[in-house]
PDB file of N, CA and C in Angstrom:
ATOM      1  N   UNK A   1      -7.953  -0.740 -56.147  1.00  0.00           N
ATOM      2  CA  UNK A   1      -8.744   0.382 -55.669  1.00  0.00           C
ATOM      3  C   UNK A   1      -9.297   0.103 -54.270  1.00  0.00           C
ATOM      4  N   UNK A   2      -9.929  -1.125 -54.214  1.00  0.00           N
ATOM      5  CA  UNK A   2     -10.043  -1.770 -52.685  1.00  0.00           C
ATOM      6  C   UNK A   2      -9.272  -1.661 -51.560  1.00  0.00           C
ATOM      7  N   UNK A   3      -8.118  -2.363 -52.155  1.00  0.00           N
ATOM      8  CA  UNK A   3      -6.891  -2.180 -51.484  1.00  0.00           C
ATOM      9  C   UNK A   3      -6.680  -1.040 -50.825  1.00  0.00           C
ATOM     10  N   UNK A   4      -6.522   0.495 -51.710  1.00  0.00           N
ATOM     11  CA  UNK A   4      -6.246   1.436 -51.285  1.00  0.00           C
ATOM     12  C   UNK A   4      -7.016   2.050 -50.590  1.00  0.00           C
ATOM     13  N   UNK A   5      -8.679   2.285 -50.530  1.00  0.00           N
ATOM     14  CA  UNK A   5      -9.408   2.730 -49.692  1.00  0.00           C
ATOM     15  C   UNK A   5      -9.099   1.902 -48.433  1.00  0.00           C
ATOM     16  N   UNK A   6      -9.076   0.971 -48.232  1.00  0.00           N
ATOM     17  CA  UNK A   6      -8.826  -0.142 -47.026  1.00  0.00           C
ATOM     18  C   UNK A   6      -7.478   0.448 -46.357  1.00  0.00           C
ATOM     19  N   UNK A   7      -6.795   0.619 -47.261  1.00  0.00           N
ATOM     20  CA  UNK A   7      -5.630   1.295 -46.541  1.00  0.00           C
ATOM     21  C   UNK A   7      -5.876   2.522 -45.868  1.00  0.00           C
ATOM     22  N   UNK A   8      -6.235   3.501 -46.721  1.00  0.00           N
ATOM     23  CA  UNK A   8      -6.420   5.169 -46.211  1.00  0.00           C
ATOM     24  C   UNK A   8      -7.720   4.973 -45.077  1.00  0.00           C
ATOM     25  N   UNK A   9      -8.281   4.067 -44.955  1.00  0.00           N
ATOM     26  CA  UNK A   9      -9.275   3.771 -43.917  1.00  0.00           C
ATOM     27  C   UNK A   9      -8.751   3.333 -42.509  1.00  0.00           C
ATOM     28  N   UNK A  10      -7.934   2.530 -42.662  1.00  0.00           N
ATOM     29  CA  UNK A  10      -6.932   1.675 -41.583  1.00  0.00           C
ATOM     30  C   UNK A  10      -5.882   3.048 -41.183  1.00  0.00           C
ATOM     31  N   UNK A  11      -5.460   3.593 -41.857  1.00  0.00           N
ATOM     32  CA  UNK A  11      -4.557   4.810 -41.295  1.00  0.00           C
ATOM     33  C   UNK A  11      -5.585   6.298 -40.431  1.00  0.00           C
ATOM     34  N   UNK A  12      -6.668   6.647 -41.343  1.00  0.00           N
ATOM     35  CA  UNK A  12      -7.630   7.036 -40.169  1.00  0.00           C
ATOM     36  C   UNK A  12      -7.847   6.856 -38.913  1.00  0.00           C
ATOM     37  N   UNK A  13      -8.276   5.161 -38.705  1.00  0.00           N
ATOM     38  CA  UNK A  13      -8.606   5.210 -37.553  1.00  0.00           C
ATOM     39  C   UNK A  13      -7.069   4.379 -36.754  1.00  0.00           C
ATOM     40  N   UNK A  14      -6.188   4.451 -37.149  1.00  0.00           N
ATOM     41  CA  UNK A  14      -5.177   4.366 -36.200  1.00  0.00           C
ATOM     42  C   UNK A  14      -4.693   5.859 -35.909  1.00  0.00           C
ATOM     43  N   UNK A  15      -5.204   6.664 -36.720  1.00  0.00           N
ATOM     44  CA  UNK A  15      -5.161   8.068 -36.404  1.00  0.00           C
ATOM     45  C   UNK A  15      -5.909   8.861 -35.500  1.00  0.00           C
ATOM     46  N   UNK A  16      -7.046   8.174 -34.690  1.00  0.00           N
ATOM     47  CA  UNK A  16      -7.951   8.571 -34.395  1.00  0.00           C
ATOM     48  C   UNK A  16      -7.792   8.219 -33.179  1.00  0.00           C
ATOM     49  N   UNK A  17      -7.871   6.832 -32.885  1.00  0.00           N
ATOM     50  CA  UNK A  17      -7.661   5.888 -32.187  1.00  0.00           C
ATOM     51  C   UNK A  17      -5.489   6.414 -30.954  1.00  0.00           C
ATOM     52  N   UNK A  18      -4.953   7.039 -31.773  1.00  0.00           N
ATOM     53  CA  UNK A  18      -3.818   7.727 -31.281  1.00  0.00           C
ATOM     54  C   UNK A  18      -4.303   9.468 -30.792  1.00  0.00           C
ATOM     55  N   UNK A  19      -5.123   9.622 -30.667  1.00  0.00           N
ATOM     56  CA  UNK A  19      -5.473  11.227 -30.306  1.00  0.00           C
ATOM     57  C   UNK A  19      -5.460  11.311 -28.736  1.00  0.00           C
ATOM     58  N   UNK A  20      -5.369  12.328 -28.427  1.00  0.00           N
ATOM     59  CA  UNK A  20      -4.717  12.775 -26.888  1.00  0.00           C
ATOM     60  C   UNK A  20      -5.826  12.024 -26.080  1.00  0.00           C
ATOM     61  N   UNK A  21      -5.427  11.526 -25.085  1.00  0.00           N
ATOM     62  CA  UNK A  21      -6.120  11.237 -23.587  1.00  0.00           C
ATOM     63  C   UNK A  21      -7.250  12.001 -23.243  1.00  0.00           C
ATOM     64  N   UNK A  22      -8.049  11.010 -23.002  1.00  0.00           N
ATOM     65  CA  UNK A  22      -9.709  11.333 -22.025  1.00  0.00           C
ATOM     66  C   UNK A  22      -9.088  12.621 -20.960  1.00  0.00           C
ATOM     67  N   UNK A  23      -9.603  13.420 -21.005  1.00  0.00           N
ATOM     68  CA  UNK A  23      -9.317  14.464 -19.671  1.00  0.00           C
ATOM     69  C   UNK A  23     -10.008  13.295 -18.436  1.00  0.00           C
ATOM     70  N   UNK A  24      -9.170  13.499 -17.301  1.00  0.00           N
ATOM     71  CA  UNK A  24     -10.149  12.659 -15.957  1.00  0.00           C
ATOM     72  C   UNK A  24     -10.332  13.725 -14.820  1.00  0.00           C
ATOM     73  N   UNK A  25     -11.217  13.102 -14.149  1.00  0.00           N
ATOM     74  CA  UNK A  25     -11.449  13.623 -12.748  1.00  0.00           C
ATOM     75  C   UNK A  25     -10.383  13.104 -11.756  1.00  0.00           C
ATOM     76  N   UNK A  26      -9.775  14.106 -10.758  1.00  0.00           N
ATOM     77  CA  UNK A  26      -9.367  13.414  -9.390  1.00  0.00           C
ATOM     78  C   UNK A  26      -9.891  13.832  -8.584  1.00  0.00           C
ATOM     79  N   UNK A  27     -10.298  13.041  -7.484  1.00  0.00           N
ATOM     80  CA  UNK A  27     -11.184  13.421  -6.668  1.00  0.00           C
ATOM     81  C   UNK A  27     -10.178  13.599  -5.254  1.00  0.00           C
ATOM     82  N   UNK A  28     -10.686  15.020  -4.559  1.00  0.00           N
ATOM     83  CA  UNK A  28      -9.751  14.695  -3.260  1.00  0.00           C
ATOM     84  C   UNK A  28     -11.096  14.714  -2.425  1.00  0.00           C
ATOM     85  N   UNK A  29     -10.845  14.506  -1.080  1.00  0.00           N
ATOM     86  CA  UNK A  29     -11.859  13.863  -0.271  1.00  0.00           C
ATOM     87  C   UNK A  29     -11.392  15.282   0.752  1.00  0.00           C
ATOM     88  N   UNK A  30     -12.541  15.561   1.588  1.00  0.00           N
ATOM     89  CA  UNK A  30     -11.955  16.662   3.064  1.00  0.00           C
ATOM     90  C   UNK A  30     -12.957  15.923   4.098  1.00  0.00           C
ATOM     91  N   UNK A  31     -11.691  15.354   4.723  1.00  0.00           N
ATOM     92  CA  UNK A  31     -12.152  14.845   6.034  1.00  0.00           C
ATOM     93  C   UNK A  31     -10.984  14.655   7.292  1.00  0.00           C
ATOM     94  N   UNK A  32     -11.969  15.338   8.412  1.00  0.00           N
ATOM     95  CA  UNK A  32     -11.008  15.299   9.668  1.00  0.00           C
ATOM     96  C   UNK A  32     -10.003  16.082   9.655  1.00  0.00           C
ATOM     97  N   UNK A  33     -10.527  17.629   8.951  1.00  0.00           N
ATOM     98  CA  UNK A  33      -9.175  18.724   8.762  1.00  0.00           C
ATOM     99  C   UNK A  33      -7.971  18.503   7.861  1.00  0.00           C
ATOM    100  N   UNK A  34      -8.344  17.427   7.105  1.00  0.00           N
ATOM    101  CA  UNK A  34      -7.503  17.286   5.916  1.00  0.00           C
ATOM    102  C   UNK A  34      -7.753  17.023   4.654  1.00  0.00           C
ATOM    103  N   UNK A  35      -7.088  17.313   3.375  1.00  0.00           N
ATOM    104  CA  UNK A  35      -7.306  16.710   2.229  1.00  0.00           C
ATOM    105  C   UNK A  35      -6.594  15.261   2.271  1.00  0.00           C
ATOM    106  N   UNK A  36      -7.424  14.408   1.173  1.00  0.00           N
ATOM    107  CA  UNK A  36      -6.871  12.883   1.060  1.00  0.00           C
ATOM    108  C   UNK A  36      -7.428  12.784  -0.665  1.00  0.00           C
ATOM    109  N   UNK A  37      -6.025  12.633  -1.000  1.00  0.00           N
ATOM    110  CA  UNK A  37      -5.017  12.593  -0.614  1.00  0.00           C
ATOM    111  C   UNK A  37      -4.577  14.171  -0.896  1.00  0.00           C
ATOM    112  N   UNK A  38      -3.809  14.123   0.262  1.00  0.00           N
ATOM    113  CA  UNK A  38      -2.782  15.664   0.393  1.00  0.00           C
ATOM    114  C   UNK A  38      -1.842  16.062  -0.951  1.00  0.00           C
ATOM    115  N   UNK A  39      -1.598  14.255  -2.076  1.00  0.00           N
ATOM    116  CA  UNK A  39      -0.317  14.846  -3.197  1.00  0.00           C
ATOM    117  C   UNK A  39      -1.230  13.977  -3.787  1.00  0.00           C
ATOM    118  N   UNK A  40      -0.887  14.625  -5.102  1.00  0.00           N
ATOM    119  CA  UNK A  40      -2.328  13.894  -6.338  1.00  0.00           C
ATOM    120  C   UNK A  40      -0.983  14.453  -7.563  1.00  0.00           C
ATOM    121  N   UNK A  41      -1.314  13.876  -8.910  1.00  0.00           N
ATOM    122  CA  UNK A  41      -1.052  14.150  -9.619  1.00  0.00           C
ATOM    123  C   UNK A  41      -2.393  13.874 -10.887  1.00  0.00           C
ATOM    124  N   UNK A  42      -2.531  15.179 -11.803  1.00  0.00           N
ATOM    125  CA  UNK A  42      -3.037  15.388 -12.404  1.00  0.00           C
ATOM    126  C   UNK A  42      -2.941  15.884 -14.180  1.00  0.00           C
ATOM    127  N   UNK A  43      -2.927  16.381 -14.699  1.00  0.00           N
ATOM    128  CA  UNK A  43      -2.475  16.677 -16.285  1.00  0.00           C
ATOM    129  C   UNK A  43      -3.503  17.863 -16.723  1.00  0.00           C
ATOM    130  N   UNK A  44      -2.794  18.777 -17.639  1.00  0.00           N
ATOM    131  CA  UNK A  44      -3.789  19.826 -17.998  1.00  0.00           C
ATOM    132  C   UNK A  44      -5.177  19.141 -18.899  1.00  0.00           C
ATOM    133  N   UNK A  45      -6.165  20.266 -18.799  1.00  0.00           N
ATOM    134  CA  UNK A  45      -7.410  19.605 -18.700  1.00  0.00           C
ATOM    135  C   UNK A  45      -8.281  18.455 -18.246  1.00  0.00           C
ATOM    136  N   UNK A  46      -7.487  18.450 -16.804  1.00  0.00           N
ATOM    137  CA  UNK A  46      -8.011  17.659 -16.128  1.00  0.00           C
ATOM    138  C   UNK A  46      -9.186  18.286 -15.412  1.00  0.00           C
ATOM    139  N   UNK A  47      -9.922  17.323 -14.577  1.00  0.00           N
ATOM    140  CA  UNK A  47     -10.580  18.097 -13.331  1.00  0.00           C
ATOM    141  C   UNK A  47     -10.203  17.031 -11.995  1.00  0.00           C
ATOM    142  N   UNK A  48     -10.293  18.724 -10.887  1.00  0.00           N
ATOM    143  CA  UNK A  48      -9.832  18.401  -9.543  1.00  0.00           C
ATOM    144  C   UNK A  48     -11.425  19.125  -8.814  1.00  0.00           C
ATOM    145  N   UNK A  49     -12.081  17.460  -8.415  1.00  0.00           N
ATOM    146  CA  UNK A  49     -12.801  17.452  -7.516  1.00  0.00           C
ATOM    147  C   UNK A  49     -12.733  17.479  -6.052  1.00  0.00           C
ATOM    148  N   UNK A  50     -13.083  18.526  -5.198  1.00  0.00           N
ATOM    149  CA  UNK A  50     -13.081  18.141  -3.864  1.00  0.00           C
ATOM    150  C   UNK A  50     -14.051  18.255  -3.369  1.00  0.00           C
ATOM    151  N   UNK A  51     -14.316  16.875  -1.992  1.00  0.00           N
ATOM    152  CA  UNK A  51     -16.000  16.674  -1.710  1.00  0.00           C
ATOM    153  C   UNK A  51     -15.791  16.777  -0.629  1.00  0.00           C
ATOM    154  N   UNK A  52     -16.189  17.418   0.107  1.00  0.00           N
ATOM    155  CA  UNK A  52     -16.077  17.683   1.918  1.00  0.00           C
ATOM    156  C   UNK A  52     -16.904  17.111   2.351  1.00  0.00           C
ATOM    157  N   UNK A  53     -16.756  15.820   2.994  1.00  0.00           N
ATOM    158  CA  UNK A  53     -17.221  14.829   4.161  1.00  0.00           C
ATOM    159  C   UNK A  53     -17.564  15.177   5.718  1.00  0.00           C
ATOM    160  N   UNK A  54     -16.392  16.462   5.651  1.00  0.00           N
ATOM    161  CA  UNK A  54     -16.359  17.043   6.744  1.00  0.00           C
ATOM    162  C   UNK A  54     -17.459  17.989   7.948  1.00  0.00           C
ATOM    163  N   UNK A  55     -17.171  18.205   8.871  1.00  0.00           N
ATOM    164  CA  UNK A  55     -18.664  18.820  10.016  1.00  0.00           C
ATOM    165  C   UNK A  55     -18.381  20.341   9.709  1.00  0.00           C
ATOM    166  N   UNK A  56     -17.363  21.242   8.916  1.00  0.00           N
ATOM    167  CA  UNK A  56     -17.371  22.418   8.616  1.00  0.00           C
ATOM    168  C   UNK A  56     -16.648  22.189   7.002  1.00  0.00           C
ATOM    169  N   UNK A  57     -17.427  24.066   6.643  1.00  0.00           N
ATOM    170  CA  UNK A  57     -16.898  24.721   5.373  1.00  0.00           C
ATOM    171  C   UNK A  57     -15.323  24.712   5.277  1.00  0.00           C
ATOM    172  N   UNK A  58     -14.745  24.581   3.963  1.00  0.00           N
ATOM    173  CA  UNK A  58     -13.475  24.378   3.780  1.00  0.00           C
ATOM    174  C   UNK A  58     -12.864  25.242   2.207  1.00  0.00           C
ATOM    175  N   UNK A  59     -12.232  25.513   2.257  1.00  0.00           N
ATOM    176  CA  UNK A  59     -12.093  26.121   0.857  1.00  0.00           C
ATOM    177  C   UNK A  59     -10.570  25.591   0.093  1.00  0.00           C
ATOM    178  N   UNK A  60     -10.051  25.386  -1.133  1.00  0.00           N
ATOM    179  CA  UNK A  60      -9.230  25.090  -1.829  1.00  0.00           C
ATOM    180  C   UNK A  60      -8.587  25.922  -2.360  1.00  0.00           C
ATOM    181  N   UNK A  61      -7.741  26.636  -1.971  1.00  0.00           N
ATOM    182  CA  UNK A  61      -6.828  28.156  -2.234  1.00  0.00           C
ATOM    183  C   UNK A  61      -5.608  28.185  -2.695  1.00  0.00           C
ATOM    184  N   UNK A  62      -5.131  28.712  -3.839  1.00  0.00           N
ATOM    185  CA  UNK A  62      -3.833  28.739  -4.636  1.00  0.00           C
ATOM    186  C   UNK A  62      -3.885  30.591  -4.641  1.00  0.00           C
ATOM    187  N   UNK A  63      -3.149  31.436  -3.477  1.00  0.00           N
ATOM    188  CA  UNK A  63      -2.732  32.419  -3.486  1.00  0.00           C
ATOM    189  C   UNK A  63      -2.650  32.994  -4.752  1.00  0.00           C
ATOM    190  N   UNK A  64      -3.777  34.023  -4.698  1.00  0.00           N
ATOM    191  CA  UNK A  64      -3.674  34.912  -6.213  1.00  0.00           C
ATOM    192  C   UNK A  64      -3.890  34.388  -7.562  1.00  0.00           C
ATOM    193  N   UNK A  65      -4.577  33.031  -7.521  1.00  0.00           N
ATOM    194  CA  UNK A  65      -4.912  32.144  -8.765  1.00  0.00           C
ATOM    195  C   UNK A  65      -6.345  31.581  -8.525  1.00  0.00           C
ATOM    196  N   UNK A  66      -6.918  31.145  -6.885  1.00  0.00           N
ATOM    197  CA  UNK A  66      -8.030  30.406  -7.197  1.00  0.00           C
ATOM    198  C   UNK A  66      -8.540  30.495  -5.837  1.00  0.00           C
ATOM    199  N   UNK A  67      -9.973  30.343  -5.334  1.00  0.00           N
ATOM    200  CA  UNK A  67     -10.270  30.585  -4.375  1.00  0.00           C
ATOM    201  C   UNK A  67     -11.649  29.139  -4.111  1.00  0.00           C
ATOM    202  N   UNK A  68     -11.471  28.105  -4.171  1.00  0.00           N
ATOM    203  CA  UNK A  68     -12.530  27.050  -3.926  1.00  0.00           C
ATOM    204  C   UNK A  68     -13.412  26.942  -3.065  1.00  0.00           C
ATOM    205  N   UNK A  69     -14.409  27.531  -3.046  1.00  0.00           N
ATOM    206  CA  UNK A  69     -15.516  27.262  -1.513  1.00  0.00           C
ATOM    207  C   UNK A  69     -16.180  25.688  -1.978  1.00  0.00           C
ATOM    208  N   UNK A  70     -16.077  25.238  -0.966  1.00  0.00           N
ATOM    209  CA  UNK A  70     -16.422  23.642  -0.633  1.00  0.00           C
ATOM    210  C   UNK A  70     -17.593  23.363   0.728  1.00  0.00           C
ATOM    211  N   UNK A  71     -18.554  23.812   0.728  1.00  0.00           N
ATOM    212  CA  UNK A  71     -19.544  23.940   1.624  1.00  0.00           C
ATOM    213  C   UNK A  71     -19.244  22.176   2.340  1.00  0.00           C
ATOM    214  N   UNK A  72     -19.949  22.144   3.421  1.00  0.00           N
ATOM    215  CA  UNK A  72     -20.574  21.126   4.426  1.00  0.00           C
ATOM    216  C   UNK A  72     -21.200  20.073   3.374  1.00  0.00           C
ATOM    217  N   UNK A  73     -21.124  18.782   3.155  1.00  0.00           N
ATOM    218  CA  UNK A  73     -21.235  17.836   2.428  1.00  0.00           C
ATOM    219  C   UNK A  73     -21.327  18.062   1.065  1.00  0.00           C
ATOM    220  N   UNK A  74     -20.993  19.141  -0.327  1.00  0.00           N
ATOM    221  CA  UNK A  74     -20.901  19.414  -0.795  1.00  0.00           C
ATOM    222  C   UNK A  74     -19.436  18.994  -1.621  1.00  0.00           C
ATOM    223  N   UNK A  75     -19.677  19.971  -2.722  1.00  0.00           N
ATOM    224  CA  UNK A  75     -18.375  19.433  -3.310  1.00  0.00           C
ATOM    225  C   UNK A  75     -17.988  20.799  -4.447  1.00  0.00           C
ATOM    226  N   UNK A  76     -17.116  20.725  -4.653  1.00  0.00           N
ATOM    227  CA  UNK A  76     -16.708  22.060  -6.175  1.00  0.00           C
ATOM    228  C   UNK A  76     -14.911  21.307  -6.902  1.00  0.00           C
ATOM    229  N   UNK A  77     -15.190  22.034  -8.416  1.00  0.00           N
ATOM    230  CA  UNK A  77     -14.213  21.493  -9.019  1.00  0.00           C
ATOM    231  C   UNK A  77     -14.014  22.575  -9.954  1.00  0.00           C
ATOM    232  N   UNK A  78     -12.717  22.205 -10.446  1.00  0.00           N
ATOM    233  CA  UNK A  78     -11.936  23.521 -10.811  1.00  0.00           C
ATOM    234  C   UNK A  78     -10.845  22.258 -12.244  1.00  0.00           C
ATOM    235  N   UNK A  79     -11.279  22.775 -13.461  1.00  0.00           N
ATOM    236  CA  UNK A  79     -10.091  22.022 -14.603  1.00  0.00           C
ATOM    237  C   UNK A  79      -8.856  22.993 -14.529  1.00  0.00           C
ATOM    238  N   UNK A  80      -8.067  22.109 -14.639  1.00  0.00           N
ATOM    239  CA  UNK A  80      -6.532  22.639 -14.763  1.00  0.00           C
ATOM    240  C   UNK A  80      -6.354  23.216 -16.197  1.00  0.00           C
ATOM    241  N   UNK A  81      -5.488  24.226 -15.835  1.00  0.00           N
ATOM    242  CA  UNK A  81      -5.228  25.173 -17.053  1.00  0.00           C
ATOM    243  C   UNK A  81      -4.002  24.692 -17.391  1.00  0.00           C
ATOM    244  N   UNK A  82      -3.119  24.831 -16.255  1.00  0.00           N
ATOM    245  CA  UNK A  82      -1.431  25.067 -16.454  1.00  0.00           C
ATOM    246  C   UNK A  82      -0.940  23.904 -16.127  1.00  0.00           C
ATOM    247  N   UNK A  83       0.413  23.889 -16.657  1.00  0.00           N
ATOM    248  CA  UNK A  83       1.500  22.566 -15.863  1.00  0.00           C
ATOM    249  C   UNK A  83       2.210  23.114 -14.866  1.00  0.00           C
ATOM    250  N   UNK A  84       2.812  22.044 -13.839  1.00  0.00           N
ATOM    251  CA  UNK A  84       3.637  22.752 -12.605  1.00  0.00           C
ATOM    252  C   UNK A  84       2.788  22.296 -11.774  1.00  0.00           C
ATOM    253  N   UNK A  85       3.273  22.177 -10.383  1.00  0.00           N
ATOM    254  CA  UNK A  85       3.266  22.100  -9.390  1.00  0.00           C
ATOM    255  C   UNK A  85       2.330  23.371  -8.612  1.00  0.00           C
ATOM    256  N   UNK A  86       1.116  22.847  -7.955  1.00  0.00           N
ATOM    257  CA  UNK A  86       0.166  23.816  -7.614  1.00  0.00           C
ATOM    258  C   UNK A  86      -0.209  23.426  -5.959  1.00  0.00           C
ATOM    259  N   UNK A  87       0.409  24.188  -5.285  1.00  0.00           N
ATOM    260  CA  UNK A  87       0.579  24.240  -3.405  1.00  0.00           C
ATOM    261  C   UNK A  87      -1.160  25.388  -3.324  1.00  0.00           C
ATOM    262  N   UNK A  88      -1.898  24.211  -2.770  1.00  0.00           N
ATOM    263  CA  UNK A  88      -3.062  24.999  -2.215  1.00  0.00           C
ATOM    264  C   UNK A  88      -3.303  24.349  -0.229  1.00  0.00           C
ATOM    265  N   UNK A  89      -4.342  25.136  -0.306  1.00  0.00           N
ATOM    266  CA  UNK A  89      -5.049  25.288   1.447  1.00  0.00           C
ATOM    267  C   UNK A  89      -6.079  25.647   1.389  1.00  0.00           C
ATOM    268  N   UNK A  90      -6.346  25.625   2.889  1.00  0.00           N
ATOM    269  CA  UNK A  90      -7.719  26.051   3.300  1.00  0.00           C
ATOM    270  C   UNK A  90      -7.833  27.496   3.785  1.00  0.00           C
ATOM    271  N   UNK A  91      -8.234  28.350   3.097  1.00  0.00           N
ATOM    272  CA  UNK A  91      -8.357  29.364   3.814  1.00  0.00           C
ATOM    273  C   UNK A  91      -8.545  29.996   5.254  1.00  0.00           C
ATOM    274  N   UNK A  92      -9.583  28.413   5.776  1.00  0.00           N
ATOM    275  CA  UNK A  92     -10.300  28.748   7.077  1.00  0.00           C
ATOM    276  C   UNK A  92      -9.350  27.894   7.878  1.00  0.00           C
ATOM    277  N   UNK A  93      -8.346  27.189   7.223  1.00  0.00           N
ATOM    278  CA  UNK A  93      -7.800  26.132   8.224  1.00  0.00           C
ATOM    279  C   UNK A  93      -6.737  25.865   7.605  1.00  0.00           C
ATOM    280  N   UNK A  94      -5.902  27.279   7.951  1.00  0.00           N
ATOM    281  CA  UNK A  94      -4.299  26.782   7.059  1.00  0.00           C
ATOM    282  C   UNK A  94      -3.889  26.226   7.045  1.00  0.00           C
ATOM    283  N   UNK A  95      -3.564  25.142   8.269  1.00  0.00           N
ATOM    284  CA  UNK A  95      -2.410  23.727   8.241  1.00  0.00           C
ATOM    285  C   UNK A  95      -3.176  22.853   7.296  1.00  0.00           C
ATOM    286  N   UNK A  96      -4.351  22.997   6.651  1.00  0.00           N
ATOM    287  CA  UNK A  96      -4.876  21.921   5.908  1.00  0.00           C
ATOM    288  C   UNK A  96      -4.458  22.237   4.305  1.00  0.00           C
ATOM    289  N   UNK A  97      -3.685  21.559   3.895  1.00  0.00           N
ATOM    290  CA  UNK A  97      -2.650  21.697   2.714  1.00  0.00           C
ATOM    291  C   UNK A  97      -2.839  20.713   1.906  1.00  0.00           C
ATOM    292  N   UNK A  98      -2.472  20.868   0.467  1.00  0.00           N
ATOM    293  CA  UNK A  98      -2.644  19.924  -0.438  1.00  0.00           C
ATOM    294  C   UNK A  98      -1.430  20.683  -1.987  1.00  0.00           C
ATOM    295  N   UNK A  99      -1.258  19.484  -2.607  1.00  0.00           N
ATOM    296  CA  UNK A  99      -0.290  20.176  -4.180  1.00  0.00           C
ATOM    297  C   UNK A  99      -0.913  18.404  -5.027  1.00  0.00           C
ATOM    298  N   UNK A 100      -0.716  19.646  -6.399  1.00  0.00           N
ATOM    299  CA  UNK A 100      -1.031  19.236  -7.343  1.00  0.00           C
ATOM    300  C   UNK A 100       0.090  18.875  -8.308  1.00  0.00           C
ATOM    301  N   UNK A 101       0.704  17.850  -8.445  1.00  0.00           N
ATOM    302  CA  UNK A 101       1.701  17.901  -9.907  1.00  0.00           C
ATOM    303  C   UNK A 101       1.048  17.884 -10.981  1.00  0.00           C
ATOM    304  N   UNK A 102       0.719  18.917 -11.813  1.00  0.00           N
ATOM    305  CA  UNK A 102       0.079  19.233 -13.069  1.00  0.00           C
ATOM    306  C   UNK A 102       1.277  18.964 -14.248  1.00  0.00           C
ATOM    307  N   UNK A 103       0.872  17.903 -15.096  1.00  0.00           N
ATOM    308  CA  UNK A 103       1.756  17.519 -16.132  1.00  0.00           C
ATOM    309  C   UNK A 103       1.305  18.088 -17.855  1.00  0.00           C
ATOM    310  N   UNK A 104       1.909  18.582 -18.781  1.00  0.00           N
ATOM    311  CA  UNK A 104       1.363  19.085 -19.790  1.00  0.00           C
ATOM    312  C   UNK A 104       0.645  18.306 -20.696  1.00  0.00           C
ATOM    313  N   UNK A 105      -0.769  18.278 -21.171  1.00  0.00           N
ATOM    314  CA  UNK A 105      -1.557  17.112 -22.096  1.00  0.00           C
ATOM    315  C   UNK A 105      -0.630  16.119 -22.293  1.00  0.00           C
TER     316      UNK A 105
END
């Protein structure tokens, strides 16, 4: 009877102990008219932090999906929904570009 609770106990927590991944933060940095890093890879329910270091406002933009305002030493973050490949910018400063490889849980 020992035995068997010990068992169905030991299969629990190797059951538990196997459950999906910590969601994480990636952090991108905005400095000097750019994101750093510019290619990140990330996983759904993640979060994507960006902290502007930078001497102006900057925003994080995925055309028709997301619109990030990132004030002057500030910061904003946005969790991933989807998988795929996600090409964003700056609204105020188009050549400033960044993508996301979003991988599924």
């Amino acid at each position: 009877m020992v035995g068997r609770a010990l068992s169905t106990l030991m299969v629990f927590v190797l059951a538990v102990g196997c459950s999906a991944a910590r969601a994480e933060t990636i952090r991108v940095t905005i400095k000097g008219l750019g994101f750093s890093p510019a290619q990140t890879q990330a996983k759904v329910g993640d979060t994507i932090e960006w902290i502007n270091e930078d001497f102006v406002a900057h925003t994080a933009t995925v055309r028709g999906e997301w619109d990030m305002m990132v004030p002057v030493h500030k910061s904003a973050s946005l969790v991933l929904k989807r998988a795929g490949t996600v090409e964003y910018y700056c609204r105020f400063h188009p050549n400033m570009k960044g993508s996301i490889a979003v991988a599924p849980e």
